[in-house]
N, C-alpha and C. Protein backbone atom coordinates (compact mmCIF):
# COMPACT_ATOMS: atom_id res chain seq x y z
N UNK A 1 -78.64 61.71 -108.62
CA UNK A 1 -78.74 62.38 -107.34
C UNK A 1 -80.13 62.21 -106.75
N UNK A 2 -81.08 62.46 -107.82
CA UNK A 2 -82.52 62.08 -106.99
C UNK A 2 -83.23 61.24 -106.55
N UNK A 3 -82.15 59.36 -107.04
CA UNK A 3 -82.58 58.69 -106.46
C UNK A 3 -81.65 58.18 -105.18
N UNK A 4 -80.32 58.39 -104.88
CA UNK A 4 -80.01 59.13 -103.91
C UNK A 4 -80.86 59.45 -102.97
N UNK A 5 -81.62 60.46 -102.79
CA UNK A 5 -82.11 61.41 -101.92
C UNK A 5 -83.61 60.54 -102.49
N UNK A 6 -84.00 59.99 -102.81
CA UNK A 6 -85.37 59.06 -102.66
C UNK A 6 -85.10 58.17 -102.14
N UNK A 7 -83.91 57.46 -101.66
CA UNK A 7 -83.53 56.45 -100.84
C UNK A 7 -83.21 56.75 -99.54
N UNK A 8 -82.64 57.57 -99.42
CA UNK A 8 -82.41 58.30 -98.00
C UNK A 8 -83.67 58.10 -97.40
N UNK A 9 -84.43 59.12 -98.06
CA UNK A 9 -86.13 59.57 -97.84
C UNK A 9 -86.36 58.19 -97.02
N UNK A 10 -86.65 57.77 -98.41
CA UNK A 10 -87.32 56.23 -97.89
C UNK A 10 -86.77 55.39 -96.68
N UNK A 11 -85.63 55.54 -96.62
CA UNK A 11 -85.02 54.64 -95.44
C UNK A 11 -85.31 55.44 -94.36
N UNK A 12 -85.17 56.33 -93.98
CA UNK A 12 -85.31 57.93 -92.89
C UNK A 12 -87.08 56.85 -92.31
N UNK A 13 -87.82 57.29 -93.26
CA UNK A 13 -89.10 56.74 -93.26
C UNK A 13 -89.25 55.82 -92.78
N UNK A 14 -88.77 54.77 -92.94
CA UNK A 14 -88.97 52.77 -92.21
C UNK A 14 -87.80 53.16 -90.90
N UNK A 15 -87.04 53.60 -90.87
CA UNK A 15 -86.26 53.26 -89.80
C UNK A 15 -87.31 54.11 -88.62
N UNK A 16 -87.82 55.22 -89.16
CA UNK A 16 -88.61 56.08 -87.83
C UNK A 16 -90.51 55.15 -87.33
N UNK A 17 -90.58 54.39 -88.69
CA UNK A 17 -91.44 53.43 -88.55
C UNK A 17 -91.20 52.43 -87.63
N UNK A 18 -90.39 51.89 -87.63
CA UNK A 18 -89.53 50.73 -86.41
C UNK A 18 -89.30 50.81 -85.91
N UNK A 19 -89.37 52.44 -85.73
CA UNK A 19 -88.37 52.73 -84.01
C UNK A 19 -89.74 52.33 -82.80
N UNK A 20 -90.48 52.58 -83.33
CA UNK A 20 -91.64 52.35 -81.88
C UNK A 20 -91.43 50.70 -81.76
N UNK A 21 -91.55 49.75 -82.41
CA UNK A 21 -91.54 47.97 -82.11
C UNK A 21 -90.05 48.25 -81.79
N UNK A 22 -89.08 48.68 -81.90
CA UNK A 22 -87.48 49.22 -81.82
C UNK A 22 -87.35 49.22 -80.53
N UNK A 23 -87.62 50.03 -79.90
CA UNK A 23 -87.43 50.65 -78.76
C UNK A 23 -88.28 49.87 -77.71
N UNK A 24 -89.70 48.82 -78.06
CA UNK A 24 -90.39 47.67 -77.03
C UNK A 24 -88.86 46.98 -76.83
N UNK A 25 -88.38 46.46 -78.08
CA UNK A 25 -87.61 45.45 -78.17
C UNK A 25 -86.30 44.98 -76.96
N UNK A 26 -85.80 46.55 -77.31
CA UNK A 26 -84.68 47.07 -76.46
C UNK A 26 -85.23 47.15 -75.34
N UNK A 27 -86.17 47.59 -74.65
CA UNK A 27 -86.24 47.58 -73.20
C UNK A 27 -86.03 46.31 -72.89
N UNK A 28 -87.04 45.46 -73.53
CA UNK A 28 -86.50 43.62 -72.79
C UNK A 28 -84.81 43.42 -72.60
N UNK A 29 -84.65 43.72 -73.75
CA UNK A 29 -82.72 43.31 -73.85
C UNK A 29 -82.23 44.08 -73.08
N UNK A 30 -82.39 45.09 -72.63
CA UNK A 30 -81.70 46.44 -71.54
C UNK A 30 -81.93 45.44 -70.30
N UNK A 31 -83.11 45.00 -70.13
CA UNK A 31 -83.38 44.42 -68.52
C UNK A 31 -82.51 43.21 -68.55
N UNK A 32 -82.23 42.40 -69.76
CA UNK A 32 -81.45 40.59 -69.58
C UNK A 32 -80.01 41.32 -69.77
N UNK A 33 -79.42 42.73 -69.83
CA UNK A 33 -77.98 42.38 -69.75
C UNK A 33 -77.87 43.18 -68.34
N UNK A 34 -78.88 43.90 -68.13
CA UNK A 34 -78.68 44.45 -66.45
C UNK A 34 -78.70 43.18 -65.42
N UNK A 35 -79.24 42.36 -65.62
CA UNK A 35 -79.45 41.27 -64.78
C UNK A 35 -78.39 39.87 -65.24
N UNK A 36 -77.67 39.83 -66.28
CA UNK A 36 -76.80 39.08 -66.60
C UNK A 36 -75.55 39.85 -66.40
N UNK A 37 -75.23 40.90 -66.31
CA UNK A 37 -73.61 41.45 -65.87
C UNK A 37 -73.29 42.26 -66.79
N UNK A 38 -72.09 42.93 -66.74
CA UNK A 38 -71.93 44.14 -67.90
C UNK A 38 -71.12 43.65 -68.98
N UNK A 39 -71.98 43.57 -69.78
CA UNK A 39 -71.55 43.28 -71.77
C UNK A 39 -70.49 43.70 -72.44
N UNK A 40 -70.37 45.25 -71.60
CA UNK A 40 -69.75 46.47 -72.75
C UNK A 40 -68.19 46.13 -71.64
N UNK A 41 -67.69 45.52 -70.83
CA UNK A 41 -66.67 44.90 -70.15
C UNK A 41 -65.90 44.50 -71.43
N UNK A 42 -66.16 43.55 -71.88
CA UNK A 42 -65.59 43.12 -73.01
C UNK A 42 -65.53 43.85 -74.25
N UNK A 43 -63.92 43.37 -74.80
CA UNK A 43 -63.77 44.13 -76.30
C UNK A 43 -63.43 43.25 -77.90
N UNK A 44 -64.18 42.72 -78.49
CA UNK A 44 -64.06 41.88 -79.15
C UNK A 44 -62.64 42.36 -80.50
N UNK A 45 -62.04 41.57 -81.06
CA UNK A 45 -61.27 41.61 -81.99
C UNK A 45 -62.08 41.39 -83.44
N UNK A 46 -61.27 41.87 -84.41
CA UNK A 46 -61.59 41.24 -86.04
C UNK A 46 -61.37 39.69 -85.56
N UNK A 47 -62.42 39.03 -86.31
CA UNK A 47 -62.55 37.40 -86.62
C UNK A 47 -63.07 36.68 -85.03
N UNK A 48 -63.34 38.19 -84.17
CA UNK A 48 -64.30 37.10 -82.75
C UNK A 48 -65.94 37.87 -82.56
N UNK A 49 -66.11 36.75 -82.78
CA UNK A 49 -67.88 36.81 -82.61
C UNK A 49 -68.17 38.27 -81.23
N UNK A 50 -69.28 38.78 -81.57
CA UNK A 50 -69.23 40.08 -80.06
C UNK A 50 -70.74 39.82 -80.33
N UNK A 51 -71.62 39.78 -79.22
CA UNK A 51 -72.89 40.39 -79.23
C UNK A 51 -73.54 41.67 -78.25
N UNK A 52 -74.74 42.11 -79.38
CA UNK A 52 -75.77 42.85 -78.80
C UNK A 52 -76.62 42.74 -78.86
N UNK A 53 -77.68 42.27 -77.79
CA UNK A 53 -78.93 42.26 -77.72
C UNK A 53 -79.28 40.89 -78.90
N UNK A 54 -79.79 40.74 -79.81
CA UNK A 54 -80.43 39.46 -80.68
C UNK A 54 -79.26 39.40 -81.79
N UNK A 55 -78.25 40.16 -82.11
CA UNK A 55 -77.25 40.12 -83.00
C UNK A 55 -76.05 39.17 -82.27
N UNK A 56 -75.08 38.96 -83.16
CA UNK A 56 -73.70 38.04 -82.89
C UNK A 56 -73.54 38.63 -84.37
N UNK A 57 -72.09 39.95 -83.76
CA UNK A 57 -71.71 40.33 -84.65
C UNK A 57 -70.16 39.59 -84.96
N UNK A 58 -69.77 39.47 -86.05
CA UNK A 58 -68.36 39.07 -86.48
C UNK A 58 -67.91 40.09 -87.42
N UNK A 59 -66.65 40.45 -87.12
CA UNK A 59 -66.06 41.79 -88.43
C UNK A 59 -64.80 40.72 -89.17
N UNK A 60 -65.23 40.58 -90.26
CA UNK A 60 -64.47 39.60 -91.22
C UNK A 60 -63.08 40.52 -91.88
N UNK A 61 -63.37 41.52 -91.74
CA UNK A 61 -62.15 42.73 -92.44
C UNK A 61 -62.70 43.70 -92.18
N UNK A 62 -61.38 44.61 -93.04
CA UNK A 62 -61.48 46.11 -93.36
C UNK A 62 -60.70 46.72 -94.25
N UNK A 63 -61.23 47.46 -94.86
CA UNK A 63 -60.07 47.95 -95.85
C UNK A 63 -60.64 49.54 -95.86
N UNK A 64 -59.94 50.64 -95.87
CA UNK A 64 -59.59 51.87 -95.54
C UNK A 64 -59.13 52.12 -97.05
N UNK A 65 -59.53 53.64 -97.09
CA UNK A 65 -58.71 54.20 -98.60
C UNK A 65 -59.21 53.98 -99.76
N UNK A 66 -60.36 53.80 -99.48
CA UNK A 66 -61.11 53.71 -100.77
C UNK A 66 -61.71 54.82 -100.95
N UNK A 67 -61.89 55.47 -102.53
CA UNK A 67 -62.16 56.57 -102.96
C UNK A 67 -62.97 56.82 -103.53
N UNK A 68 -64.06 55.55 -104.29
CA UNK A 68 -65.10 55.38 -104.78
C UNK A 68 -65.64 54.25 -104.37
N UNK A 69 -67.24 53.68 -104.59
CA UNK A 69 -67.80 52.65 -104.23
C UNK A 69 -68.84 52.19 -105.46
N UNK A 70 -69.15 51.32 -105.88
CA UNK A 70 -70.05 50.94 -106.99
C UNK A 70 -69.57 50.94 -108.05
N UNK A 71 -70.07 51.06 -109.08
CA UNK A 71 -69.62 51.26 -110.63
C UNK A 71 -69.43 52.18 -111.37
N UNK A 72 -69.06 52.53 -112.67
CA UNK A 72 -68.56 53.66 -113.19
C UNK A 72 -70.17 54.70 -113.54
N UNK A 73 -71.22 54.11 -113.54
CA UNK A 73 -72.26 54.70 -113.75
C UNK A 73 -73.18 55.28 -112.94
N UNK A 74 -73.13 54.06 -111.57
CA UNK A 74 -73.84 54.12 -110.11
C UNK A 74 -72.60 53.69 -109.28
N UNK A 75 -72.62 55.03 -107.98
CA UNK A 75 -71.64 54.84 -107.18
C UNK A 75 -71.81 56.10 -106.31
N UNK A 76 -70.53 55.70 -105.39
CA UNK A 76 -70.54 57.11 -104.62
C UNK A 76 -68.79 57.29 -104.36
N UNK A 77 -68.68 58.53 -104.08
CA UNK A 77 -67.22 59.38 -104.03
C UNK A 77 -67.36 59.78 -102.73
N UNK A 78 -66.07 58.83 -102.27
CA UNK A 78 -65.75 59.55 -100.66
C UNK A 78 -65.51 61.09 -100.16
N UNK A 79 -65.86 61.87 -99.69
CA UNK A 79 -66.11 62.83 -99.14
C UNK A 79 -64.17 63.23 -98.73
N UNK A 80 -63.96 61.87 -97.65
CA UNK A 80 -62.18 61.82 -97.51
C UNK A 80 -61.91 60.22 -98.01
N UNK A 81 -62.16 59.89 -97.33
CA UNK A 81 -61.57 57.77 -97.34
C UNK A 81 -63.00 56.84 -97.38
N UNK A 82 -63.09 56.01 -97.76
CA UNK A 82 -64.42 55.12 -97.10
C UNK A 82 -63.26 54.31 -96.46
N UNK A 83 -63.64 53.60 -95.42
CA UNK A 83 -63.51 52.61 -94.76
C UNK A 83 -64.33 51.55 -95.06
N UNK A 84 -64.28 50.67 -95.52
CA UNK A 84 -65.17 49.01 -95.72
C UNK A 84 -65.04 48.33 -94.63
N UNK A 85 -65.90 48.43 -93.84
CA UNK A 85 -65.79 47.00 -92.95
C UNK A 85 -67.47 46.02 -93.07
N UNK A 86 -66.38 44.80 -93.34
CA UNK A 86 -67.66 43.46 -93.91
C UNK A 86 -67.18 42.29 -92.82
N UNK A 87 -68.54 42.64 -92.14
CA UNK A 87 -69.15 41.48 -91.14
C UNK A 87 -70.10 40.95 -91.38
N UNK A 88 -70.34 39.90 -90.33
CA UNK A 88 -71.16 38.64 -90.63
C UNK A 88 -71.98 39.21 -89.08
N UNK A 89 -73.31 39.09 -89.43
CA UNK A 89 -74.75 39.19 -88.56
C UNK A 89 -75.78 37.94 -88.53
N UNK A 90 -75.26 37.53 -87.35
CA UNK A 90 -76.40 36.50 -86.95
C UNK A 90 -77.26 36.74 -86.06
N UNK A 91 -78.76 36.29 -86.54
CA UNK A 91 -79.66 36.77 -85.53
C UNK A 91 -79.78 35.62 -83.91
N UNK A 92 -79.13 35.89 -83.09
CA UNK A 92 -79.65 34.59 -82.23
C UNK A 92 -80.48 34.65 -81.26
N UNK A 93 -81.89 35.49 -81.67
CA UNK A 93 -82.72 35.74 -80.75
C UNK A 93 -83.81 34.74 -81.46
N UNK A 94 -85.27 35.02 -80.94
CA UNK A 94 -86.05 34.36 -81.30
C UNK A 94 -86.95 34.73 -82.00
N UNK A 95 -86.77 35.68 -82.35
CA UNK A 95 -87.91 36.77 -83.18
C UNK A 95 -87.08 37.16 -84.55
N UNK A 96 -87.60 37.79 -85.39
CA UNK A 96 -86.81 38.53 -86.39
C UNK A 96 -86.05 39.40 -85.74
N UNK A 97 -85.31 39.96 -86.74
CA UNK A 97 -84.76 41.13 -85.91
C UNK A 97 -84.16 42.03 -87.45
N UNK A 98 -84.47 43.20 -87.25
CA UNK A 98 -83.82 44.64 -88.68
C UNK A 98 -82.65 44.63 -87.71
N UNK A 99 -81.46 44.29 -89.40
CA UNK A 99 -80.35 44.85 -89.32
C UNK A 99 -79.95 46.23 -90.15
N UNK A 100 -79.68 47.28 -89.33
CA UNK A 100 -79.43 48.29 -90.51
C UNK A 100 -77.98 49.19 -89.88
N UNK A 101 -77.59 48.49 -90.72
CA UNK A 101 -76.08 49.79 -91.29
C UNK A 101 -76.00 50.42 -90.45
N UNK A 102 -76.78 51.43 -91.01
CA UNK A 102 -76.75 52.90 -90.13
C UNK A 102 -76.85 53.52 -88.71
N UNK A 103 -77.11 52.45 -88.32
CA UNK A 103 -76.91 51.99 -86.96
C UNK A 103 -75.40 52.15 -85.80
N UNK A 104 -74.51 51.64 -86.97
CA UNK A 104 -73.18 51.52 -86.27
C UNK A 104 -72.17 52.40 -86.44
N UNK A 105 -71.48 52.57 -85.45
CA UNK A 105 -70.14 53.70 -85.22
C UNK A 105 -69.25 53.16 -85.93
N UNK A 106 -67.97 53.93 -85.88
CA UNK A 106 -66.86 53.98 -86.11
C UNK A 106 -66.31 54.78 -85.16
N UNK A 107 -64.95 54.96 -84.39
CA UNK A 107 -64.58 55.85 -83.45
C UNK A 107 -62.81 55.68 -83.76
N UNK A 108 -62.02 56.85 -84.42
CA UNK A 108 -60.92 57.46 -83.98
C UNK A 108 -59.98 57.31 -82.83
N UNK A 109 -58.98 57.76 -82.65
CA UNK A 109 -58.01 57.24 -81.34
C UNK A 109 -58.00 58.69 -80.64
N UNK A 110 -58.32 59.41 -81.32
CA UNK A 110 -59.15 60.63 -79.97
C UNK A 110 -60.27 60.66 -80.00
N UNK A 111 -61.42 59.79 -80.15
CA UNK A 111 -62.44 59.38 -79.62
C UNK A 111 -63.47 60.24 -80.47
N UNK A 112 -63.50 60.64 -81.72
CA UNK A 112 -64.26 61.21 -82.54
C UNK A 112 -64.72 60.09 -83.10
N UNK A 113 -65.77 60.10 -83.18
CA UNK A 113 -67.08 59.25 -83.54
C UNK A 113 -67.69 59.85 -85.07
N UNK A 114 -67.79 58.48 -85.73
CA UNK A 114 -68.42 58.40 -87.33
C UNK A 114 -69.17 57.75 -87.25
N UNK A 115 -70.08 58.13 -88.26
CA UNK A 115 -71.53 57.35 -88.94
C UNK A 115 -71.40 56.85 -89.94
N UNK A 116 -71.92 55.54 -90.09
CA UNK A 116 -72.27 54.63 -91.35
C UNK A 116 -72.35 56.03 -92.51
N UNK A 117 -72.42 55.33 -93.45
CA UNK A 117 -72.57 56.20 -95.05
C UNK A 117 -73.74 55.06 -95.70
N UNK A 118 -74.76 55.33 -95.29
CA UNK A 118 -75.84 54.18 -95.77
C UNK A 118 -75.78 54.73 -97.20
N UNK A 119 -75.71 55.57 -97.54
CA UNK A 119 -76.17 55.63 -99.19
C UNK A 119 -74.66 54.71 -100.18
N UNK A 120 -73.83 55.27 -99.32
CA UNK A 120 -72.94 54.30 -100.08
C UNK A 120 -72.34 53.24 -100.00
N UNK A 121 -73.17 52.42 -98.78
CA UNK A 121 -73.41 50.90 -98.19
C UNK A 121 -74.37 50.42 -99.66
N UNK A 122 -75.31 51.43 -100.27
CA UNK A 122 -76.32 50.64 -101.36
C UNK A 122 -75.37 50.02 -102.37
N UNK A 123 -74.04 50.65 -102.68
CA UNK A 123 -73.01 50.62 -103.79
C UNK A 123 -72.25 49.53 -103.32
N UNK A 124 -71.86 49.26 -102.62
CA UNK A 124 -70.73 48.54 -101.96
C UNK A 124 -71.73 47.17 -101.66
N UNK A 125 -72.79 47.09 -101.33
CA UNK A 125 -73.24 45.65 -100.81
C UNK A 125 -74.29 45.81 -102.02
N UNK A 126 -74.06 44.18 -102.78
CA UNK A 126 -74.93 43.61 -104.23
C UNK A 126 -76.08 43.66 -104.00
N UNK A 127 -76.18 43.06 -102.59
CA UNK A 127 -78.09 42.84 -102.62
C UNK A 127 -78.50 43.61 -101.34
N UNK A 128 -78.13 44.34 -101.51
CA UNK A 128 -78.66 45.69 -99.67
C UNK A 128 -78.23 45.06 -98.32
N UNK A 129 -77.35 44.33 -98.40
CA UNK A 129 -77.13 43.42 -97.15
C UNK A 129 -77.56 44.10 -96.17
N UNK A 130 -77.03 45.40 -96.00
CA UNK A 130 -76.50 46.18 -94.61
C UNK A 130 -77.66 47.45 -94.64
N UNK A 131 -79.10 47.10 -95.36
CA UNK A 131 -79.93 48.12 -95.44
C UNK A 131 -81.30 47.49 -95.08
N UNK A 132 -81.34 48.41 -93.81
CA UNK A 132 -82.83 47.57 -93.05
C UNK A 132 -82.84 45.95 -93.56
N UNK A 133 -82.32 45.56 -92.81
CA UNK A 133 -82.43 43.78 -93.43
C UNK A 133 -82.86 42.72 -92.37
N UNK A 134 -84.10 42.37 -92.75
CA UNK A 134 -85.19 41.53 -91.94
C UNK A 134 -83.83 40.43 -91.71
N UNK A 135 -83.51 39.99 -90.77
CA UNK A 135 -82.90 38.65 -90.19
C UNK A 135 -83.82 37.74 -89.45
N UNK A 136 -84.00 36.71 -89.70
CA UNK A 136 -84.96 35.41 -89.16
C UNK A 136 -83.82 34.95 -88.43
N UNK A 137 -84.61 34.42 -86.91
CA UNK A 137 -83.68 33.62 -86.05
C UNK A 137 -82.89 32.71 -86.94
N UNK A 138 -81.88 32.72 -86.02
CA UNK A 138 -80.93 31.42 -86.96
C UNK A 138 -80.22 31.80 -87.82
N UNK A 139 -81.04 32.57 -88.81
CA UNK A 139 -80.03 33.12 -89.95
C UNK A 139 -78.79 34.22 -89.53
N UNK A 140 -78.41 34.46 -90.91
CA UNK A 140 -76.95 35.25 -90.86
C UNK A 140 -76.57 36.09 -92.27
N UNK A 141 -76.43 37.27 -92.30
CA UNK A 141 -75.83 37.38 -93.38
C UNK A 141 -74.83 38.23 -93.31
N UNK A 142 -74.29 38.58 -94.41
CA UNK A 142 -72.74 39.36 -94.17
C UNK A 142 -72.75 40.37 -95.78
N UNK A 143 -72.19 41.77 -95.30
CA UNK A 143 -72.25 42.39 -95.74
C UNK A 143 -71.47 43.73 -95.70
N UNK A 144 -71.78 44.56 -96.30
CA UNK A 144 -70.12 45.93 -96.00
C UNK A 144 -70.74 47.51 -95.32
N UNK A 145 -70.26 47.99 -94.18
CA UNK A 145 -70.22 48.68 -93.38
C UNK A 145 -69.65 49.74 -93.89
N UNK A 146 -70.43 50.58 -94.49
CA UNK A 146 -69.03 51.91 -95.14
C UNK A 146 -69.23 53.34 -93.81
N UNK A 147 -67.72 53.68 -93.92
CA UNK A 147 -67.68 54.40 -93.18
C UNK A 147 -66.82 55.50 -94.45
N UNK A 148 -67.17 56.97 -94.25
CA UNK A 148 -66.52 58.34 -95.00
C UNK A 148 -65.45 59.00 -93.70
N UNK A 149 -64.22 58.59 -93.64
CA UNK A 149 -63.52 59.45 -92.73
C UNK A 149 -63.08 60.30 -93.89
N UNK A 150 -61.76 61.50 -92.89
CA UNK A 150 -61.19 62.20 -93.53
C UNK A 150 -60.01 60.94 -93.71
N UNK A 151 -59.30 61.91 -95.05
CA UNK A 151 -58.08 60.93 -95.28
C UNK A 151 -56.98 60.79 -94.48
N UNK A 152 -56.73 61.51 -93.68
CA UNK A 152 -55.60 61.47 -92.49
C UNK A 152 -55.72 60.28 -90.86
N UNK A 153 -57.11 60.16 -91.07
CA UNK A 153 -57.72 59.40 -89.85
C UNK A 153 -57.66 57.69 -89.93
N UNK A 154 -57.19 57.22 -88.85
CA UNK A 154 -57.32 55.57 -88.52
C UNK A 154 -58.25 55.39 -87.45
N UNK A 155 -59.28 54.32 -87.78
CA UNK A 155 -60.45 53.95 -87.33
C UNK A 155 -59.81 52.92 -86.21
N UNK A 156 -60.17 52.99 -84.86
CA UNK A 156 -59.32 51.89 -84.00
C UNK A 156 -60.82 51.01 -83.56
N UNK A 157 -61.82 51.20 -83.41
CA UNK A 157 -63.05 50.72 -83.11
C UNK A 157 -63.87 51.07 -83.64
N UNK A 158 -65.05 50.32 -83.50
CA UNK A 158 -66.42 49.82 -84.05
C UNK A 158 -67.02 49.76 -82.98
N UNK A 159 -68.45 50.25 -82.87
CA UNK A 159 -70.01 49.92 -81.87
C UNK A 159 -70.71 49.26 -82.94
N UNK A 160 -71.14 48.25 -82.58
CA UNK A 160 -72.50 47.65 -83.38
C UNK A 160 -73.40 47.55 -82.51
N UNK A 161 -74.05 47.39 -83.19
CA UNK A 161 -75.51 47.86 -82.78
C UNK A 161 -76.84 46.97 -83.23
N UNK A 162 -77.72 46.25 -82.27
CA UNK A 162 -78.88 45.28 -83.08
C UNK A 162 -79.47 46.35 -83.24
N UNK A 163 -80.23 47.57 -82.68
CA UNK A 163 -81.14 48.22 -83.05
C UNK A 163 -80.38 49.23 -82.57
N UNK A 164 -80.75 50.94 -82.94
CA UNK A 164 -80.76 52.41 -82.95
C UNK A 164 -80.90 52.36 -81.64
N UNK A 165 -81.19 52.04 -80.55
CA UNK A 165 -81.24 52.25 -79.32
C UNK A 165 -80.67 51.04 -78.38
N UNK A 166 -79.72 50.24 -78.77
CA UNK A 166 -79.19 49.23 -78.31
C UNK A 166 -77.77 49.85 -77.44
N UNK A 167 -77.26 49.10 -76.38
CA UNK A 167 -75.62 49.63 -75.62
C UNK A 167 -74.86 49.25 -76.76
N UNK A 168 -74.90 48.66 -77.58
CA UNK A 168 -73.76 48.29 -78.72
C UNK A 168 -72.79 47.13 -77.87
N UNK A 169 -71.92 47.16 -79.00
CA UNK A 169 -70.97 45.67 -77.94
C UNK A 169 -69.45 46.92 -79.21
N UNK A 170 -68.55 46.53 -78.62
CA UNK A 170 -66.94 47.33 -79.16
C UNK A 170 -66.34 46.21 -79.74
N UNK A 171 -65.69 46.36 -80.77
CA UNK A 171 -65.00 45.51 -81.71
C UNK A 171 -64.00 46.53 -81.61
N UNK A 172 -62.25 46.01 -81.48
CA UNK A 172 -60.84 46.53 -81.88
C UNK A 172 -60.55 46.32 -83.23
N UNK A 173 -60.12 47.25 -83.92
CA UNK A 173 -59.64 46.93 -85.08
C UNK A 173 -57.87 47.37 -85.30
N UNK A 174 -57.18 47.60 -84.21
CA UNK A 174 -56.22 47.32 -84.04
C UNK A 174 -55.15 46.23 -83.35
């Protein structure tokens, strides 16, 4: 549990560190989609590329109903369901760019809105894919999106998100 809650810590910490270069970032990208047309018009599907801001997100799956994440020693226990969703993040800006998890929605078909489960994104992705993760132009990596619904609930969309203060771009997952 306490390293748990030393990871939290720590991430809480770098993400509020980044938010100031975070938030330069986003103003540029706020001004090139005001002046290029409206983004959030479009609704991307599983297996079609969507972007925001320096990201080109792709959602490769999902799988719902999972009840644990990690191993029998290190792991985490869904609260109701995890939801797994593992996409592919390419950076196609020109700068680096932090990808982090925790960043992105999940939203219900009455429009109740979920948060990433970063602690149990550490369990589910081998090498931290989806935890603050430096992306170099060009590159890409792919990794798992956990979401904790209740067990009764179906997830119909996704917001991703390049940064904590980005419009997001909508992915259907129906």
């Amino acid at each position: 549990m306490r390293k748990t809650t030393t990871l939290a810590l720590t991430a809480t910490a770098l993400v509020a560190l980044g938010c100031g270069s975070g938030a330069a970032d986003t103003g540029s990208s706020s001004g090139e989609k005001a002046g290029g047309g409206d983004t959030k018009a479009k609704v991307a599907k599983v297996g079609q590329p969507a972007r925001d801001g320096k990201f080109e997100f792709t959602v490769k799956s999902t799988k719902c109903g999972v009840a644990k994440v990690g191993t029998d020693l290190l792991g985490a226990k869904a609260q109701g369901q995890f939801c797994l969703v593992t996409v592919n993040v390419k950076n196609i800006g020109k700068e680096s760019q932090m990808f982090d998890g925790s960043s992105q929605k999940a939203y219900a078909a009455d429009g109740t809105e979920y948060s990433a489960d970063g602690g149990a994104a550490l369990y589910a992705n081998k090498n931290a894919e989806t935890f603050l993760n430096e992306i170099n132009p060009g590159n890409q990596v792919t990794g798992v999106v956990v979401f904790d619904i209740p067990k009764k609930v179906t997830l119909i969309k996704l917001e991703l998100h390049d940064s904590p203060f980005s419009g997001g771009v909508d992915v259907a997952l129906g």
